[in-house]
Protein backbone atom coordinates (compact mmCIF):
# COMPACT_ATOMS: atom_id res chain seq x y z
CA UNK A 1 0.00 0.00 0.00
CA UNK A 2 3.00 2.53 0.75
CA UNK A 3 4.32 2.20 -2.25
CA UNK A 4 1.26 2.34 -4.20
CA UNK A 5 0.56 5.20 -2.84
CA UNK A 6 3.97 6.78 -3.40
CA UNK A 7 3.79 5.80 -7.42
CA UNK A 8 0.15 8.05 -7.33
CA UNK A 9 2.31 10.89 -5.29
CA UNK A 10 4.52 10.99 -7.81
CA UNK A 11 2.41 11.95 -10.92
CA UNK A 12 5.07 13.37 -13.10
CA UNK A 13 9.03 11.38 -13.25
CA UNK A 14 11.59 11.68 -16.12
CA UNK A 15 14.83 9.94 -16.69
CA UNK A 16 17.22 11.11 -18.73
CA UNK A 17 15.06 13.11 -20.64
CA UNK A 18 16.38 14.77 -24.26
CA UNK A 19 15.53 16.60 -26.81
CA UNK A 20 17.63 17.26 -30.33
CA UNK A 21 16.79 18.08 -33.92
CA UNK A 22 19.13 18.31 -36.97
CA UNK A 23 19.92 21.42 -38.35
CA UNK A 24 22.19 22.30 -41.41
CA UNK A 25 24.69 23.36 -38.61
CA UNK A 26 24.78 19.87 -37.50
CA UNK A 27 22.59 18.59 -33.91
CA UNK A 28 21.18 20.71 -31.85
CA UNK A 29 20.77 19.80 -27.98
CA UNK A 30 17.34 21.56 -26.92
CA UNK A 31 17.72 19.71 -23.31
CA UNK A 32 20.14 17.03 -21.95
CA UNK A 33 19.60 14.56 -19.06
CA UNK A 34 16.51 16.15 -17.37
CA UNK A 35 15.59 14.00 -14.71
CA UNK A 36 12.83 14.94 -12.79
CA UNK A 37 10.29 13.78 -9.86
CA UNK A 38 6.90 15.75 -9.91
CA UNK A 39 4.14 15.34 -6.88
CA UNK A 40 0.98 15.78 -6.68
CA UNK A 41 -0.11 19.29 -5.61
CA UNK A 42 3.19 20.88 -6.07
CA UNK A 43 3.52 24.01 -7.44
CA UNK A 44 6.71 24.43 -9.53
CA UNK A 45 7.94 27.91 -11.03
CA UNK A 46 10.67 26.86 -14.20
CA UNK A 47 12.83 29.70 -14.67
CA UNK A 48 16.05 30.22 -17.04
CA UNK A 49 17.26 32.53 -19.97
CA UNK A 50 15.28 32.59 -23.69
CA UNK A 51 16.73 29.81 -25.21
CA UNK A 52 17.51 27.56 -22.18
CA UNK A 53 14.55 25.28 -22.73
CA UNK A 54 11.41 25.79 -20.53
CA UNK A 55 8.94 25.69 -23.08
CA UNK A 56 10.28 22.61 -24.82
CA UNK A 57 10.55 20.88 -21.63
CA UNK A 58 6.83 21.53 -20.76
CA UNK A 59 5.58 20.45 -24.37
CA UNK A 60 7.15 17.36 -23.84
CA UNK A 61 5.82 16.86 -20.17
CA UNK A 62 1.97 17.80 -21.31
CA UNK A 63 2.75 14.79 -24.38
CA UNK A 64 2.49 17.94 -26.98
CA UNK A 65 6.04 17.25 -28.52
CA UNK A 66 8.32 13.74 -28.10
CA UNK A 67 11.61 13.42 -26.75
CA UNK A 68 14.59 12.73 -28.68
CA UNK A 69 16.23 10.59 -25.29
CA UNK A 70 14.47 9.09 -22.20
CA UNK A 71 11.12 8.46 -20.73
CA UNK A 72 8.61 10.36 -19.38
CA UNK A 73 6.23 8.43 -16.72
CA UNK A 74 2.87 10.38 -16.40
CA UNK A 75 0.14 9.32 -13.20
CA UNK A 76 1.45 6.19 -13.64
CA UNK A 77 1.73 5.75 -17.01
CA UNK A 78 4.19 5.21 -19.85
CA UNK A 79 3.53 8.50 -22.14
CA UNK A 80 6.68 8.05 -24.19
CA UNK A 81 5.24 4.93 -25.10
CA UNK A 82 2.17 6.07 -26.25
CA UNK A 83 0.89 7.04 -30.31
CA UNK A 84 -0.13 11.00 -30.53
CA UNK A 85 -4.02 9.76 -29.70
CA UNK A 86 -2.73 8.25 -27.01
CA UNK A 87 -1.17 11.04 -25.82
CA UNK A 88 -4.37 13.13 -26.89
CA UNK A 89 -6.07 10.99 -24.42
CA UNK A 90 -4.04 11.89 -21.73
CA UNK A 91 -4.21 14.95 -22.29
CA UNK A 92 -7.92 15.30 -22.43
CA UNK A 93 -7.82 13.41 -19.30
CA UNK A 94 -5.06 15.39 -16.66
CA UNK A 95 -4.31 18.27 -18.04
CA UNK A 96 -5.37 22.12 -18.52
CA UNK A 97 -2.89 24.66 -20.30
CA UNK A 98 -3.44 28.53 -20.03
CA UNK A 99 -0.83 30.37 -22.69
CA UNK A 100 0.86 33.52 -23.22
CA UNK A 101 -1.25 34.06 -26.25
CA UNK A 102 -4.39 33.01 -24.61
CA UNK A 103 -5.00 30.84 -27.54
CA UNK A 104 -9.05 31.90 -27.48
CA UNK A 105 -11.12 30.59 -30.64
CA UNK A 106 -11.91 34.04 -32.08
CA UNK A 107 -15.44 32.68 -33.50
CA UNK A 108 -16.91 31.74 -30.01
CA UNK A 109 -18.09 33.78 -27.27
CA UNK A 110 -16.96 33.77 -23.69
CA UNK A 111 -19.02 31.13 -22.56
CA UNK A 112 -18.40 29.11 -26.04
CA UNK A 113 -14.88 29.18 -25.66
CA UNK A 114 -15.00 27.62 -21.54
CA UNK A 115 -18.02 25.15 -22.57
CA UNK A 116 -15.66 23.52 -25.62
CA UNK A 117 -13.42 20.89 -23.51
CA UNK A 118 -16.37 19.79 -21.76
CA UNK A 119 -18.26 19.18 -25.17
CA UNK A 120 -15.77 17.45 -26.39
CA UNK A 121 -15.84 14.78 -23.75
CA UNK A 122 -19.13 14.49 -24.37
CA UNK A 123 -19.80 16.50 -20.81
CA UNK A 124 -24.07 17.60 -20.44
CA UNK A 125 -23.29 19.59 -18.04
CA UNK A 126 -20.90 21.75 -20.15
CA UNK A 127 -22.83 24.98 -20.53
CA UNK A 128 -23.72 25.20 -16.57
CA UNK A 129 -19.99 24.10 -15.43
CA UNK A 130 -18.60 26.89 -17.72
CA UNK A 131 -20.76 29.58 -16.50
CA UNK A 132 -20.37 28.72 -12.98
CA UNK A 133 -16.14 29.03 -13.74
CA UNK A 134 -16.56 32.40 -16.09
CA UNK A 135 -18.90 33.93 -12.37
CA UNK A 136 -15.73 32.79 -10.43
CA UNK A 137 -13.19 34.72 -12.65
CA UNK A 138 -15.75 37.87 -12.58
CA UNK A 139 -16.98 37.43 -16.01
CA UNK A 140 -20.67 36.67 -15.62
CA UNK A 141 -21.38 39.77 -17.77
CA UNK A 142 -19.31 39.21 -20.97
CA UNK A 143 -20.55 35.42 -21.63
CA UNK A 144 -21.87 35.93 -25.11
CA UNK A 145 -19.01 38.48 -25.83
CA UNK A 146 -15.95 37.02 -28.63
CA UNK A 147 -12.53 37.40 -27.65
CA UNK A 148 -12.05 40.30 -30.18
CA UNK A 149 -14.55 42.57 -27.58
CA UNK A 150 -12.45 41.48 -24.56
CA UNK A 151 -9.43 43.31 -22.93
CA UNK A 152 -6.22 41.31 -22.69
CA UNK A 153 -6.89 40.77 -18.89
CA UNK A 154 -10.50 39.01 -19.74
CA UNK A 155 -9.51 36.96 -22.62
CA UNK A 156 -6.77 35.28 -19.78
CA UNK A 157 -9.46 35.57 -17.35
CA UNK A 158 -11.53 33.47 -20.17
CA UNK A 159 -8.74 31.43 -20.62
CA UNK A 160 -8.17 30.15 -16.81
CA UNK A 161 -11.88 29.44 -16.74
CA UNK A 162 -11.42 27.04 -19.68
CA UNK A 163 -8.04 25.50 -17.93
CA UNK A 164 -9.86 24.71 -15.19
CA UNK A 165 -13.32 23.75 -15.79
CA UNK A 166 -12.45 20.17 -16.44
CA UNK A 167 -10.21 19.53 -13.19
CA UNK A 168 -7.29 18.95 -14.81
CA UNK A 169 -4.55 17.21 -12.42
CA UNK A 170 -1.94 19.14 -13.87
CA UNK A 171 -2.03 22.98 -15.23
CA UNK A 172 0.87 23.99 -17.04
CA UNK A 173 0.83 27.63 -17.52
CA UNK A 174 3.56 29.30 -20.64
CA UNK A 175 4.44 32.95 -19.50
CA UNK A 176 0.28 33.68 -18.67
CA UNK A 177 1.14 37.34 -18.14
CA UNK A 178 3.85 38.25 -20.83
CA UNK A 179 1.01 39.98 -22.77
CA UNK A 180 -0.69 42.14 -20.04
CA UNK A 181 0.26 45.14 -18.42
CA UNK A 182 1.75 44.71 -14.53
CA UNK A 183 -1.32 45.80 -12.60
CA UNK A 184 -3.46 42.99 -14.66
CA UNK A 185 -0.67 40.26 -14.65
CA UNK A 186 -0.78 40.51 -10.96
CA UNK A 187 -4.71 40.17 -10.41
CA UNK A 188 -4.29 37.12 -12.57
CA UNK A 189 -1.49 35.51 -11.48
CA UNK A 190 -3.50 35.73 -7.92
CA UNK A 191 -6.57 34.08 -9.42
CA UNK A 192 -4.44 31.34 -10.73
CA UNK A 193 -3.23 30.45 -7.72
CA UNK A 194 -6.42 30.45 -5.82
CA UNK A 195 -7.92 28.57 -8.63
CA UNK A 196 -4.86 25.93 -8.23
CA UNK A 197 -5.39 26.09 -4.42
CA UNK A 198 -9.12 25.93 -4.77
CA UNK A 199 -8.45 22.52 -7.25
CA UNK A 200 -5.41 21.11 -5.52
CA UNK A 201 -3.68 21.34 -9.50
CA UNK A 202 -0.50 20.91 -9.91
CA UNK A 203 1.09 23.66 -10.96
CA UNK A 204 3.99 23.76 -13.70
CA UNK A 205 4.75 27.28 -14.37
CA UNK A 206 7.38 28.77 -16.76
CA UNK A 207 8.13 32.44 -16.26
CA UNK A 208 11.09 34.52 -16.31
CA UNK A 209 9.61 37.01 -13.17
CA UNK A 210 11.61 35.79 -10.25
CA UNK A 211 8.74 37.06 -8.21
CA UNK A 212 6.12 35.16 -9.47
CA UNK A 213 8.78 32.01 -9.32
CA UNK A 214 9.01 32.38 -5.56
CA UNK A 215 5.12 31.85 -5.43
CA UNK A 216 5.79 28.23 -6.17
CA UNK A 217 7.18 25.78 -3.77
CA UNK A 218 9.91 24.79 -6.07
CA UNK A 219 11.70 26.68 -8.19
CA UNK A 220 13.36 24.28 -11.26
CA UNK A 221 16.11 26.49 -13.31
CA UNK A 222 17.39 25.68 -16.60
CA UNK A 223 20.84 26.45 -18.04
CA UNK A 224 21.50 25.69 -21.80
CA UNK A 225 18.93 22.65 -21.84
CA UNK A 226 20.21 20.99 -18.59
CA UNK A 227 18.73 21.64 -15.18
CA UNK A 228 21.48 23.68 -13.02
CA UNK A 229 19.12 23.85 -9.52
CA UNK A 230 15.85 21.98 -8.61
């Protein structure tokens, strides 16, 4: 039983993780020999200079890219060793992902937008569960509004909603305030973490504000592709 229910603690664990890709230059080494343990309900800030490899490293954590070296062991499971609808699954299943970009579908409204992971899975519930998440970011009033007639701050605001409203496990969040202004980023990197706290999420965060990285309990930095502190 103990060490069952260490192996569910432990929902995230690489080993000698890599990533390369040929260019006319020859190979290049995106990350080297990332090994990493990941519990549940952590909240992890990864931190490092442009180019050092925190948004590779999270694409390939979240199944969204595939390593070049290593395994990656996911709740449990094998997710190296799974096809891309495999991986899809997983997805679908554990995790939520709120962007830089917000990465809204410009043809939906508000509500639209937060109601589409929960249609996909085939969810009844979908258009109550949204609006319910959109009243808890403050957005009650711009449901049926498009993402073209919403400030930067509400389209992120729209965007948490939709990371959350299917309880992911896992949350990983790509610079979420690198496109708002410092008085907004702040409101909503506070609403992120009550939502996280609210959820018990694990949080994988990739910023380059050392502020916001002492938020999370662990701080993972990454020098030219290799992990220099975790």
């Amino acid at each position: 039983m103990q060490i069952q229910a260490e192996l569910l603690k432990r929902i995230i664990v690489t080993e000698s993780l890599g990533k390369s890709v040929i260019t006319s230059e020859g190979t290049l080494h995106i990350l080297s020999s990332i090994d990493l343990i990941i519990n549940g309900g952590e909240s992890i800030a990864i931190v490092g200079e442009s180019g050092s490899g925190k948004s590779t490293l999270i694409s390939l954590l979240a199944g969204l890219d595939t390593p070049s070296t290593g395994s990656i062991i996911l709740n449990g499971q094998v997710l190296t060793g799974m096809d891309e609808d495999g991986r899809a699954a997983m997805r679908n299943e554990l995790i939520g992902f709120v962007f830089q970009s917000f990465q809204l579908l410009q043809g939906l409204t508000a509500l639209e937008n937060v109601m589409l992971p929960l249609e996909l899975s085939g969810d009844k519930n979908a258009k109550f569960s949204a609006t319910v998440l959109l009243d808890r970011v403050g957005l009650s009033h711009r449901l049926s509004h498009t993402p073209k007639q919403l400030s930067g701050g509400e389209q992120q605001r729209v965007a948490l909603a939709r990371a959350f409203v299917t309880r992911p496990a896992i949350l990983f969040a790509d610079e979420p305030t690198g496109n708002l202004d410092s008085k907004t980023g702040e409101y909503i990197i506070d609403l992120l973490f009550e939502l996280n706290h609210e959820n018990n999420t694990t949080l994988i965060l990739v910023t380059h504000d050392p502020a916001l990285a002492t938020r999370c309990r662990r701080t993972i930095k990454l020098d030219s592709g290799k992990i220099v502190s975790n």
